[in-house]
C-alpha atoms as a PDB file:
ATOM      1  CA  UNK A   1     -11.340  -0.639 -21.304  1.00  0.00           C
ATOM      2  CA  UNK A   2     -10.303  -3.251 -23.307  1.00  0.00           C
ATOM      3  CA  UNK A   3     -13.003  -2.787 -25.916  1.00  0.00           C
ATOM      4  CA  UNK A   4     -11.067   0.417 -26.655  1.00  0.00           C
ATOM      5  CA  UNK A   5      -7.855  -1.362 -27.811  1.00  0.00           C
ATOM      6  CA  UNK A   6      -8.597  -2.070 -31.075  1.00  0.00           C
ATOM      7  CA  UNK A   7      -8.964   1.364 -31.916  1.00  0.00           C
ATOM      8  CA  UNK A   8      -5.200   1.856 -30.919  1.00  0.00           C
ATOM      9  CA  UNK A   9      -4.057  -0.327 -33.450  1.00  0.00           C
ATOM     10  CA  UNK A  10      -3.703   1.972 -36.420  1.00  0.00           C
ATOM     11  CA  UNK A  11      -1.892   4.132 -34.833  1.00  0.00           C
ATOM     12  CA  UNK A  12       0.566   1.107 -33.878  1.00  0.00           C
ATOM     13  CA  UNK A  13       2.234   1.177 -37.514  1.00  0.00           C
ATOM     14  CA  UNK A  14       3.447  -2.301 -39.084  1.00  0.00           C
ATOM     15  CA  UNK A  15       5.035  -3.408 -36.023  1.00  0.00           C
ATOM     16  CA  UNK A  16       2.099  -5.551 -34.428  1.00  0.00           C
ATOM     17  CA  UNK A  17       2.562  -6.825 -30.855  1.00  0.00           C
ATOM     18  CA  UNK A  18      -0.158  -7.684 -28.462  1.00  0.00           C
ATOM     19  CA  UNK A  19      -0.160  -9.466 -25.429  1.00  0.00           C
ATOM     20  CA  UNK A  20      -3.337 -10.955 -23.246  1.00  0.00           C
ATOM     21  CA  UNK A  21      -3.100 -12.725 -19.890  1.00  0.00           C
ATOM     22  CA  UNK A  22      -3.915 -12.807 -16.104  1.00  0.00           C
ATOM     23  CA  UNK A  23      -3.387 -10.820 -12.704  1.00  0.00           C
ATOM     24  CA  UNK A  24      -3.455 -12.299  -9.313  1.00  0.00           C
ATOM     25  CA  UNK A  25      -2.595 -11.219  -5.813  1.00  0.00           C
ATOM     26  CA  UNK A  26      -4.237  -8.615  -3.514  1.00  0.00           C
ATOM     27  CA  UNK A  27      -6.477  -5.460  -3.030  1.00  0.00           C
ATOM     28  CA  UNK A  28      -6.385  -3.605  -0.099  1.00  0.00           C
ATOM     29  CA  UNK A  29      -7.531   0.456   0.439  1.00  0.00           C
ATOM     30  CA  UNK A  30      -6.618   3.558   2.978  1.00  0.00           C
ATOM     31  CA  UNK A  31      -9.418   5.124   4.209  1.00  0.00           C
ATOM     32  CA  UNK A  32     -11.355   6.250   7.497  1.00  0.00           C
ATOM     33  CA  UNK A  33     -11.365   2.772   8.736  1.00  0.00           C
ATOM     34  CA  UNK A  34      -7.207   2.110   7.477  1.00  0.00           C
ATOM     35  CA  UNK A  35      -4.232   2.674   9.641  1.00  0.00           C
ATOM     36  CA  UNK A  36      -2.155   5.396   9.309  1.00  0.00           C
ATOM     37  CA  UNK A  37       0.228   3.373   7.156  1.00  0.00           C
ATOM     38  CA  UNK A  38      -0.144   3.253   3.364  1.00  0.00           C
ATOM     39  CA  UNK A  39      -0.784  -0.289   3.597  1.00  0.00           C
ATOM     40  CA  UNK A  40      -3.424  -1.723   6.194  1.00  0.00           C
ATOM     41  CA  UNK A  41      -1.741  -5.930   5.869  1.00  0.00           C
ATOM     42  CA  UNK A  42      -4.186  -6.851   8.280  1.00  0.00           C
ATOM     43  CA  UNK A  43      -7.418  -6.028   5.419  1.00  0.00           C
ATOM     44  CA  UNK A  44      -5.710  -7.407   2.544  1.00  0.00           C
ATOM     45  CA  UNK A  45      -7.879  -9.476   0.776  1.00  0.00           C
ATOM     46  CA  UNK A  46      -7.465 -11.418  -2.841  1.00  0.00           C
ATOM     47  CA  UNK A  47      -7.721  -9.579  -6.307  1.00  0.00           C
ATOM     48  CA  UNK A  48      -7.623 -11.047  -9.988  1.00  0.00           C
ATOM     49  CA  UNK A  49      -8.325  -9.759 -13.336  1.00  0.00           C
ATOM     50  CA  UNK A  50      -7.664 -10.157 -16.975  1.00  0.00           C
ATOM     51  CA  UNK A  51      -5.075  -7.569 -19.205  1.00  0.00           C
ATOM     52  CA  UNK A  52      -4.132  -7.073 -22.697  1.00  0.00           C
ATOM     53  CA  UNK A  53      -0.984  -4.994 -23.754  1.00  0.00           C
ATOM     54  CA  UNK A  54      -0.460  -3.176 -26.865  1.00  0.00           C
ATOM     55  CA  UNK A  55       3.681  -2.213 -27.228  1.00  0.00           C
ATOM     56  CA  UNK A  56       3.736   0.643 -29.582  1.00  0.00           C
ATOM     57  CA  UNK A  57       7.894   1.194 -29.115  1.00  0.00           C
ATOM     58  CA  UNK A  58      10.116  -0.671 -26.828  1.00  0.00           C
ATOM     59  CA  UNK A  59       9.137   2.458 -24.131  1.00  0.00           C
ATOM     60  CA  UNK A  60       5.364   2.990 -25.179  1.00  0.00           C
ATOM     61  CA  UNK A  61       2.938   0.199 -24.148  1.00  0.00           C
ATOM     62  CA  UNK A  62      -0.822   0.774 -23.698  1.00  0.00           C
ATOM     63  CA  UNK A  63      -2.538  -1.602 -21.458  1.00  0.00           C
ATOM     64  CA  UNK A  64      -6.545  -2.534 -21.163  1.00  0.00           C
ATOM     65  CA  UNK A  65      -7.558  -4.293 -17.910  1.00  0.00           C
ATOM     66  CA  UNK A  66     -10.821  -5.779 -16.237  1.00  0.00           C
ATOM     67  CA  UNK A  67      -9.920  -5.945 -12.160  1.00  0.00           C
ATOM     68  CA  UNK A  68     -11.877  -7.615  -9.462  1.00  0.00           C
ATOM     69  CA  UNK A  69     -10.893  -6.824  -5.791  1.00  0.00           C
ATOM     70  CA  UNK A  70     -12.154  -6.534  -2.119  1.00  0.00           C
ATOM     71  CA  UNK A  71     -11.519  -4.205   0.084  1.00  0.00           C
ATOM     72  CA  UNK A  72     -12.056  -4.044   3.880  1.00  0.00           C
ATOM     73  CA  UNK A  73     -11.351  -2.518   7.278  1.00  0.00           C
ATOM     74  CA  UNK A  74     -12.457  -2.861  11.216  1.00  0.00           C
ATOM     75  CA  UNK A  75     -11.765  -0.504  13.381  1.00  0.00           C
ATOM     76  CA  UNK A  76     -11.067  -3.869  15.847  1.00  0.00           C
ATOM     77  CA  UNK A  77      -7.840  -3.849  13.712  1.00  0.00           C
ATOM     78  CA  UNK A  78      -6.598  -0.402  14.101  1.00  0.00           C
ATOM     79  CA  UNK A  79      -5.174   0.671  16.994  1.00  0.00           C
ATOM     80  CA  UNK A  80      -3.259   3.927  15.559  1.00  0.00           C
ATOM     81  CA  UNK A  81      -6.558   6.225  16.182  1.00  0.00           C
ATOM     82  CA  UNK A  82      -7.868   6.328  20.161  1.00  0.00           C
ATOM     83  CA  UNK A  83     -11.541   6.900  19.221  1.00  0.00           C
ATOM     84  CA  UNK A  84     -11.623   3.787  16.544  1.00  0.00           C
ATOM     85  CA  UNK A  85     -12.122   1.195  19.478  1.00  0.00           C
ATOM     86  CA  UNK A  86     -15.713   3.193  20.689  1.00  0.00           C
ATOM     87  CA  UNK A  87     -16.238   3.935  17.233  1.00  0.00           C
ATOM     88  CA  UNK A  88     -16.486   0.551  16.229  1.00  0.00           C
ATOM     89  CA  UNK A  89     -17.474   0.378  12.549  1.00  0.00           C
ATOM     90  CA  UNK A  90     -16.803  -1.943   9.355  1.00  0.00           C
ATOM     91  CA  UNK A  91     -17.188  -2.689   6.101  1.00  0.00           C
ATOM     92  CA  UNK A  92     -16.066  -4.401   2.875  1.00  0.00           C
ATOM     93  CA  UNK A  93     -16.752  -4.170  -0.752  1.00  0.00           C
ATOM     94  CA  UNK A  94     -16.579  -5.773  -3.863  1.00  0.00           C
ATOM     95  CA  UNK A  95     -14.204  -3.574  -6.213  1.00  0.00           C
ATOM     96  CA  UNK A  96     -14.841  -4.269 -10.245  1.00  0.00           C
ATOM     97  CA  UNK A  97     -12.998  -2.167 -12.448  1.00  0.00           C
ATOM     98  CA  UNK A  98     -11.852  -1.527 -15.907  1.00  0.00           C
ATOM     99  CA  UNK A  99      -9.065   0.175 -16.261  1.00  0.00           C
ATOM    100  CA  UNK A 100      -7.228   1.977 -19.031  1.00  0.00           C
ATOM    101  CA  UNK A 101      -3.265   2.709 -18.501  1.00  0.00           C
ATOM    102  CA  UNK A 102      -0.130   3.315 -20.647  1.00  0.00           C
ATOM    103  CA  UNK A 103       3.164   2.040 -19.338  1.00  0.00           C
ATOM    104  CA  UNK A 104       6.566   4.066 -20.070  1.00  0.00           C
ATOM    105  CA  UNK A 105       9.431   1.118 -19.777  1.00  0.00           C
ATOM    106  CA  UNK A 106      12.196   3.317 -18.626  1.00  0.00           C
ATOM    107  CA  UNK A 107      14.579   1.402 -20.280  1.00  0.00           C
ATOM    108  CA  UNK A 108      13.177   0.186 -22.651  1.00  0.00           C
ATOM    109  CA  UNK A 109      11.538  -3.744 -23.421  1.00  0.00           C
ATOM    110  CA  UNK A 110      11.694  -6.472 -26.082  1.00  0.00           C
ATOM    111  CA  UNK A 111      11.421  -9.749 -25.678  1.00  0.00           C
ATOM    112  CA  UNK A 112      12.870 -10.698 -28.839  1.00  0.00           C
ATOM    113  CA  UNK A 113      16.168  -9.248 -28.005  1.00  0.00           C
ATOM    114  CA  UNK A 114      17.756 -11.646 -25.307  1.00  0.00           C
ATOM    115  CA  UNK A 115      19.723  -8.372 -23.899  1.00  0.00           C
ATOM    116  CA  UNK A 116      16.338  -6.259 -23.465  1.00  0.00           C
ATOM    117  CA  UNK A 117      13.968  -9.008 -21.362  1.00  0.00           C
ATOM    118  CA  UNK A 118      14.042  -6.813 -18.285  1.00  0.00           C
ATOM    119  CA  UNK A 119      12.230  -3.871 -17.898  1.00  0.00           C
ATOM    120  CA  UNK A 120      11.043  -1.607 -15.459  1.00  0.00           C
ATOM    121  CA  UNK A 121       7.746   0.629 -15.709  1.00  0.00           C
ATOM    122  CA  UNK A 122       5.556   3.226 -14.636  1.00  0.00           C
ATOM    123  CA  UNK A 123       2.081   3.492 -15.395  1.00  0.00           C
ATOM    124  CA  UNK A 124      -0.419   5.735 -15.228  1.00  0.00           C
ATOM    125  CA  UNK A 125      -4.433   6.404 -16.922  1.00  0.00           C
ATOM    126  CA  UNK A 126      -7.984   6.046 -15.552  1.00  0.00           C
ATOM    127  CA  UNK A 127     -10.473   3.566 -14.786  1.00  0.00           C
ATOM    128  CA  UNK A 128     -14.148   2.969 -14.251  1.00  0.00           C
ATOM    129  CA  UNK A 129     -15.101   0.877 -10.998  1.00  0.00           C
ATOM    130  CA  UNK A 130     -18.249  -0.222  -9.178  1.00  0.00           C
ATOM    131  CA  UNK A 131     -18.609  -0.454  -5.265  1.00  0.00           C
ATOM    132  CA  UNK A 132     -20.983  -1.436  -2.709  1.00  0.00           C
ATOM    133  CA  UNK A 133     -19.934  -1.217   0.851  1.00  0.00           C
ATOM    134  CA  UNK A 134     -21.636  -3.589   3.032  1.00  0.00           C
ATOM    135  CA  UNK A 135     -21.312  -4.410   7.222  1.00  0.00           C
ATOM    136  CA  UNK A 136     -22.576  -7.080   8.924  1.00  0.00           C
ATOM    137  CA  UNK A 137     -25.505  -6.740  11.002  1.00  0.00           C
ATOM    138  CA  UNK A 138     -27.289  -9.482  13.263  1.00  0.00           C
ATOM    139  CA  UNK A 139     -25.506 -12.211  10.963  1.00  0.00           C
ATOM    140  CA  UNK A 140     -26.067 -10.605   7.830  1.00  0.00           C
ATOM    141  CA  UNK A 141     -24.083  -9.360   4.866  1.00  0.00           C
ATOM    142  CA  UNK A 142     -26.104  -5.250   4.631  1.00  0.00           C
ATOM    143  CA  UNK A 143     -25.970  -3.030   1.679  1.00  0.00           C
ATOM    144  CA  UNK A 144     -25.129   0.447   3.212  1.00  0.00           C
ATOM    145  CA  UNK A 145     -25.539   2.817   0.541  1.00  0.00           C
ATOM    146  CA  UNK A 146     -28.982   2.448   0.262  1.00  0.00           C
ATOM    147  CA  UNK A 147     -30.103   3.378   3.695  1.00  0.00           C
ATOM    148  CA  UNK A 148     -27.971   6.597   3.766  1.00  0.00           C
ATOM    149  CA  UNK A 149     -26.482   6.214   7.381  1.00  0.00           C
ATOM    150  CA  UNK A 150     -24.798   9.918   7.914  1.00  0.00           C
ATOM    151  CA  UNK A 151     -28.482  10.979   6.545  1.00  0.00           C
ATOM    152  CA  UNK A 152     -27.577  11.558   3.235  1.00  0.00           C
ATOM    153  CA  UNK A 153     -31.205  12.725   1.186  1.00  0.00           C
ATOM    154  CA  UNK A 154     -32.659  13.696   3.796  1.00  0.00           C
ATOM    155  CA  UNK A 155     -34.312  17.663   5.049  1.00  0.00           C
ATOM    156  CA  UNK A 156     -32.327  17.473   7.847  1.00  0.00           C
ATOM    157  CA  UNK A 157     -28.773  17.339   5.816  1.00  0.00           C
ATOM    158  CA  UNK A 158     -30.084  18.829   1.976  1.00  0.00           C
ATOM    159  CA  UNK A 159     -26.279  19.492   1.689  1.00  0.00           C
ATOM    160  CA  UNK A 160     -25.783  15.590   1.873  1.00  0.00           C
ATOM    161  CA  UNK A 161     -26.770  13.623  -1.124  1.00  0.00           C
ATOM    162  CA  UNK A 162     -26.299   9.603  -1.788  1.00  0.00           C
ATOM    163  CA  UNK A 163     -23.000   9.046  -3.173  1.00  0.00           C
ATOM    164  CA  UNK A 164     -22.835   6.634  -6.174  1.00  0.00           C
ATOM    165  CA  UNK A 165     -21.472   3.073  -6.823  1.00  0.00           C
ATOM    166  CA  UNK A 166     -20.151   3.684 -10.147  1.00  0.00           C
ATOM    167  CA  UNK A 167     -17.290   6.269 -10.066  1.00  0.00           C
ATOM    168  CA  UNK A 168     -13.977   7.151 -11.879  1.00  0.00           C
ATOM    169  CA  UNK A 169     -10.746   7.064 -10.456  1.00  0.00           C
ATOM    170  CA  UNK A 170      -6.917   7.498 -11.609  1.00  0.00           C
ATOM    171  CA  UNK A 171      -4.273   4.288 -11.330  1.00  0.00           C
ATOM    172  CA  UNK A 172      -0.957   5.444 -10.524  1.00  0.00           C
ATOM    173  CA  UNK A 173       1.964   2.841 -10.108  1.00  0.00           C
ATOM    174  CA  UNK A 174       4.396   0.724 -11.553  1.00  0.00           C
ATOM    175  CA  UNK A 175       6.080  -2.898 -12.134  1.00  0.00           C
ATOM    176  CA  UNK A 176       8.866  -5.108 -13.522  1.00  0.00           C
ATOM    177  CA  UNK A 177       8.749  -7.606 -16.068  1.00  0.00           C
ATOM    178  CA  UNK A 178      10.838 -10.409 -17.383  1.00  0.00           C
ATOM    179  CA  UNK A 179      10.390 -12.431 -21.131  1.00  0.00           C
ATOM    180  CA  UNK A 180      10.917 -15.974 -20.543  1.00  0.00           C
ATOM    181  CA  UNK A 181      11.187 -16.174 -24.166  1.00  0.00           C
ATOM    182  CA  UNK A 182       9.399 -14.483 -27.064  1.00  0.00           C
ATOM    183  CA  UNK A 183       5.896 -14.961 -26.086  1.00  0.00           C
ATOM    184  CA  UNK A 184       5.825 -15.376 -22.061  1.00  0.00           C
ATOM    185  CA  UNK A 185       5.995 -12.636 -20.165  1.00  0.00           C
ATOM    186  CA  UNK A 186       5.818 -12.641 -16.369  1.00  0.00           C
ATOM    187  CA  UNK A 187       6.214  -9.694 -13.873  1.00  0.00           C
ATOM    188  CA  UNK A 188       4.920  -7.861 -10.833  1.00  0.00           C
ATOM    189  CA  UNK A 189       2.431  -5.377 -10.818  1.00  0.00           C
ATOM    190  CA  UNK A 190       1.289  -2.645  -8.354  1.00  0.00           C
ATOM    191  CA  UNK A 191      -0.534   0.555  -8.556  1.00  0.00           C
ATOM    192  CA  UNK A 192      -2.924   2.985  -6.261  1.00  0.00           C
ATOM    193  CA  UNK A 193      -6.223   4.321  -7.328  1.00  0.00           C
ATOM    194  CA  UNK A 194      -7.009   7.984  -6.635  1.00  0.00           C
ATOM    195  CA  UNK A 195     -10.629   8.298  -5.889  1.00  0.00           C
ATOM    196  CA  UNK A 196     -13.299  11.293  -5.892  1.00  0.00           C
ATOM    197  CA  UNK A 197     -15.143   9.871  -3.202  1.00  0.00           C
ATOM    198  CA  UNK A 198     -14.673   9.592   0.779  1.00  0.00           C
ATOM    199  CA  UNK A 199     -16.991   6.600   0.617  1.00  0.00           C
ATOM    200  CA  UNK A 200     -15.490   3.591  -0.275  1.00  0.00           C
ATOM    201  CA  UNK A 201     -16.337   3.132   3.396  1.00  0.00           C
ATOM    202  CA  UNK A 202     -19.897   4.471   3.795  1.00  0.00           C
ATOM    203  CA  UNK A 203     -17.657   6.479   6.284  1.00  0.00           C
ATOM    204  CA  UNK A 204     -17.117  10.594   5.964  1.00  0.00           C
ATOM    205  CA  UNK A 205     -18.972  13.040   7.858  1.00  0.00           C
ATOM    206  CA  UNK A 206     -20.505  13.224  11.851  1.00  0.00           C
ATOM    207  CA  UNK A 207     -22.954  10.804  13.068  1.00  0.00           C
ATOM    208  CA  UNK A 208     -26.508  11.670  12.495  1.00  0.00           C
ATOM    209  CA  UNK A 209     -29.317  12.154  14.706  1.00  0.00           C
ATOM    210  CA  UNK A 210     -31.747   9.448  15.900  1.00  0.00           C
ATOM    211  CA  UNK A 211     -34.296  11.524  14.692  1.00  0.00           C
ATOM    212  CA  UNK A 212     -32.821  11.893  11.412  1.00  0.00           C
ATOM    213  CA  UNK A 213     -34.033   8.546  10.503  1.00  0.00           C
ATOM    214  CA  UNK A 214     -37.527   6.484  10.253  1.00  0.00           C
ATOM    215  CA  UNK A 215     -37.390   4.118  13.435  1.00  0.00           C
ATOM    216  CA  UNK A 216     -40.983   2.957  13.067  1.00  0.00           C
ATOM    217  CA  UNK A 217     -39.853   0.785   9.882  1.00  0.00           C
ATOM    218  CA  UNK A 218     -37.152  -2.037   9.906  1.00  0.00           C
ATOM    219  CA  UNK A 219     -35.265   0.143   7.484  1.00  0.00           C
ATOM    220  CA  UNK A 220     -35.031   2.855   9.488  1.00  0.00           C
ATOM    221  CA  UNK A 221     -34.086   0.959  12.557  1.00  0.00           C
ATOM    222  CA  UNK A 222     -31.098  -0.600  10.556  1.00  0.00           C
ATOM    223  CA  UNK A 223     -29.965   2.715   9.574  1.00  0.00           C
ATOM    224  CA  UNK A 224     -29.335   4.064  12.502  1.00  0.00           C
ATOM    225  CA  UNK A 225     -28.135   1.099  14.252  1.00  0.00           C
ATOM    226  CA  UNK A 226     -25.573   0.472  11.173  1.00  0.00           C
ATOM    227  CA  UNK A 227     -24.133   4.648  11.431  1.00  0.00           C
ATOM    228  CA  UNK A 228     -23.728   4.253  15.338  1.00  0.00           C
ATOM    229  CA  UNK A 229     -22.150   1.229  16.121  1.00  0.00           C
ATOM    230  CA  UNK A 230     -20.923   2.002  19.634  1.00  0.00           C
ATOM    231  CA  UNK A 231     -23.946   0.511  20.867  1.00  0.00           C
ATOM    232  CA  UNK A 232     -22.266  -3.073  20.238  1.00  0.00           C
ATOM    233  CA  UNK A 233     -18.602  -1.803  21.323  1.00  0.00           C
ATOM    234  CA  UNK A 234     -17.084  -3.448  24.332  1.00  0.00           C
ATOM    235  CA  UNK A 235     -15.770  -0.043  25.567  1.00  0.00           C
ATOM    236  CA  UNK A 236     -19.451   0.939  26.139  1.00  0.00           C
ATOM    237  CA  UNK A 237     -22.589  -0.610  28.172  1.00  0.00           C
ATOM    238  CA  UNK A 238     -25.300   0.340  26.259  1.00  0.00           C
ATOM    239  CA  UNK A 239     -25.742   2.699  23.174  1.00  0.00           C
ATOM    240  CA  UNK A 240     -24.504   6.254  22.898  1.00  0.00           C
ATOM    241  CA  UNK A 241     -26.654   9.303  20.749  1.00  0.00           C
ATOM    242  CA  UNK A 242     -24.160  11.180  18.881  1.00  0.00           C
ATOM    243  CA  UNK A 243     -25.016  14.575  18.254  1.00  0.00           C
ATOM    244  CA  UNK A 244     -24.557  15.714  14.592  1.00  0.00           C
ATOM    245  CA  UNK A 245     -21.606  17.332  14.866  1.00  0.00           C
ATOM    246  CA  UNK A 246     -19.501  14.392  16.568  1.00  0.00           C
ATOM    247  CA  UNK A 247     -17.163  12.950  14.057  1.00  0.00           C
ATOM    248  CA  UNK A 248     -17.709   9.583  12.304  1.00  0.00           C
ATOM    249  CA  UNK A 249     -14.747   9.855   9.639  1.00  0.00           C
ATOM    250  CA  UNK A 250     -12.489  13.128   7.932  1.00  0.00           C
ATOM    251  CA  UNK A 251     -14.193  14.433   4.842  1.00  0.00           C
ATOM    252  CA  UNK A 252     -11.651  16.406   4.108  1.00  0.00           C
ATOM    253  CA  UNK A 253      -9.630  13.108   2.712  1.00  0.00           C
ATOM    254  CA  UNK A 254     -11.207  10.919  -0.383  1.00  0.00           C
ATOM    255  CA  UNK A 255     -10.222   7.018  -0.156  1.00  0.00           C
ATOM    256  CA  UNK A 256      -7.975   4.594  -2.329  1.00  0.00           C
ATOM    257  CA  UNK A 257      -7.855   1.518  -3.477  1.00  0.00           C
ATOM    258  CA  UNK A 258      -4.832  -0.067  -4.665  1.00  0.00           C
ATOM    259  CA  UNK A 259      -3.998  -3.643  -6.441  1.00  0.00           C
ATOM    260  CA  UNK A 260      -1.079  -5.186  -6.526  1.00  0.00           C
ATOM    261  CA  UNK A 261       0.231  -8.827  -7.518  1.00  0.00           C
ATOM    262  CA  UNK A 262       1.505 -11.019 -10.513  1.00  0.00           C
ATOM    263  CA  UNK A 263       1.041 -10.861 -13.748  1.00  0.00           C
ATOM    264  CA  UNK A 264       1.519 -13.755 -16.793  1.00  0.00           C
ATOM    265  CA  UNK A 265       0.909 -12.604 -20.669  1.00  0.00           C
ATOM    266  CA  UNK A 266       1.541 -14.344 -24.330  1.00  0.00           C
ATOM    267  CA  UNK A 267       2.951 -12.452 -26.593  1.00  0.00           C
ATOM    268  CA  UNK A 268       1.070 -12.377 -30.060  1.00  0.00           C
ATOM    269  CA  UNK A 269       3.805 -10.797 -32.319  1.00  0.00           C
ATOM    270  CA  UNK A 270       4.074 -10.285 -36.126  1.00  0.00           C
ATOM    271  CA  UNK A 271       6.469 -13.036 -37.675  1.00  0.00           C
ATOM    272  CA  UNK A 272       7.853 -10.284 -40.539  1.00  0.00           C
ATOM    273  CA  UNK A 273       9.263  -7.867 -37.016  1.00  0.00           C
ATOM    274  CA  UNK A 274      11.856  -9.035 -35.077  1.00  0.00           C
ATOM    275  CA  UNK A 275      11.621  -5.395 -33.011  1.00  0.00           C
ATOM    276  CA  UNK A 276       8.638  -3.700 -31.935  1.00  0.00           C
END
């Protein structure tokens, strides 16, 4: 995203004004394994990143950003939903994104003019991520994608195919910030990403079959021990065989991720405009 910047700039006109800085504070996501509630506190985990700004007018700025964020959830942390506690699955993953956005200050934004160092924003555009969801098995940090655990690929579900770790999805949110002076900028920062996926999670569909996967290799084994967990919940002596049309998640919802936190920039501005 920020690679496309520079081909902004002629549409900028004379008035040059960039800014680059930093992000920091938290990534969290709603989901089959999220409360109810937007916000799950409980599975917020840090975020960071890198930004650049472009101001075009004191209510147009374009910004370019490169995001890294975790997300996470356990249904040990969610009481809202009475099944979660048998269901007894988790997950994290490693969010990176790039993200392309353009801000409308509402009221408009110049540092340079000591009466117009507020502003307030909404933003809005699309980004590019990468995720991997992982859960822990016997100690160990598992990739889950790979062994397809609601039997995704395979004859008995042909209408179930492996989702992908690179996807797009759509920022939506909004901020404040405040000019120190004419070059530092500081603010707050949040937005929501819209996904097409219900698998930020590895969590959708019903439970699949034993049968539906290879138990004579190690593989295998892991794969269905990682898609029915209730074999390890405390609510239940021994495992349980789901039949394929129990529910595991609701694919009739796709997930979100969402980052919000602080942001710092320097202003880079053209000495001949006082004004953007």
């Amino acid at each position: 995203a920020l690679a496309l910047l520079p081909f902004l700039l002629p549409l900028s006109g004379s008035a040059q004004n960039w800014s680059f800085g930093i992000f920091a504070g938290g990534a969290n996501y709603n989901g089959d394994l999220s409360k109810a509630s937007p916000v799950f506190i409980e599975e917020t985990n840090p975020s960071f990143g890198v930004l650049a700004r472009h101001n075009f007018t004191q209510y147009i700025t374009v910004k370019g950003s490169l995001t890294y964020g975790r997300i996470s959830g356990d249904d040990a942390n969610n009481e809202s939903k009475a099944y979660t506690e048998l269901r007894n699955l988790s997950f994290r993953s490693d969010i990176y994104e790039a993200s392309l956005q353009g801000e409308i200050n509402i009221f408009g934004f110049d540092p340079s003019d000591r009466d117009n160092r507020f502003a307030l924003y909404l933003s809005g555009g699309i980004s590019v991520y990468r995720f991997n969801p992982q859960s822990k098995y016997e100690g160990e940090w598992v990739d889950l994608q790979p062994l397809a655990t609601e039997g995704q690929g395979t004859s008995e579900f042909p209408n179930r195919e492996k989702y992908s770790l690179t996807q797009v999805s759509f920022p939506l949110g909004g901020g404040i910030k405040y000019a120190l002076d004419r070059n530092w900028v500081i603010g707050i920062d949040a937005g929501v990403r819209r996904t097409l996926t219900d698998y930020l999670d590895d969590v959708s569909r019903t439970y699949a079959p034993e049968g539906t996967f290879n138990t004579d290799t190690e593989m295998g084994r892991r794969a269905f021990r990682l898609s029915n967990r209730t074999w390890d919940s405390e609510s239940l002596d021994g495992a349980k065989e789901y039949g394929a049309n129990d529910r595991r998640g609701n694919r009739n919802t796709k997930d979100w991720y969402m980052f919000g936190g602080l942001t710092l920039t320097y202003t880079i501005s053209d000495p001949s405009c006082q004004t953007f």
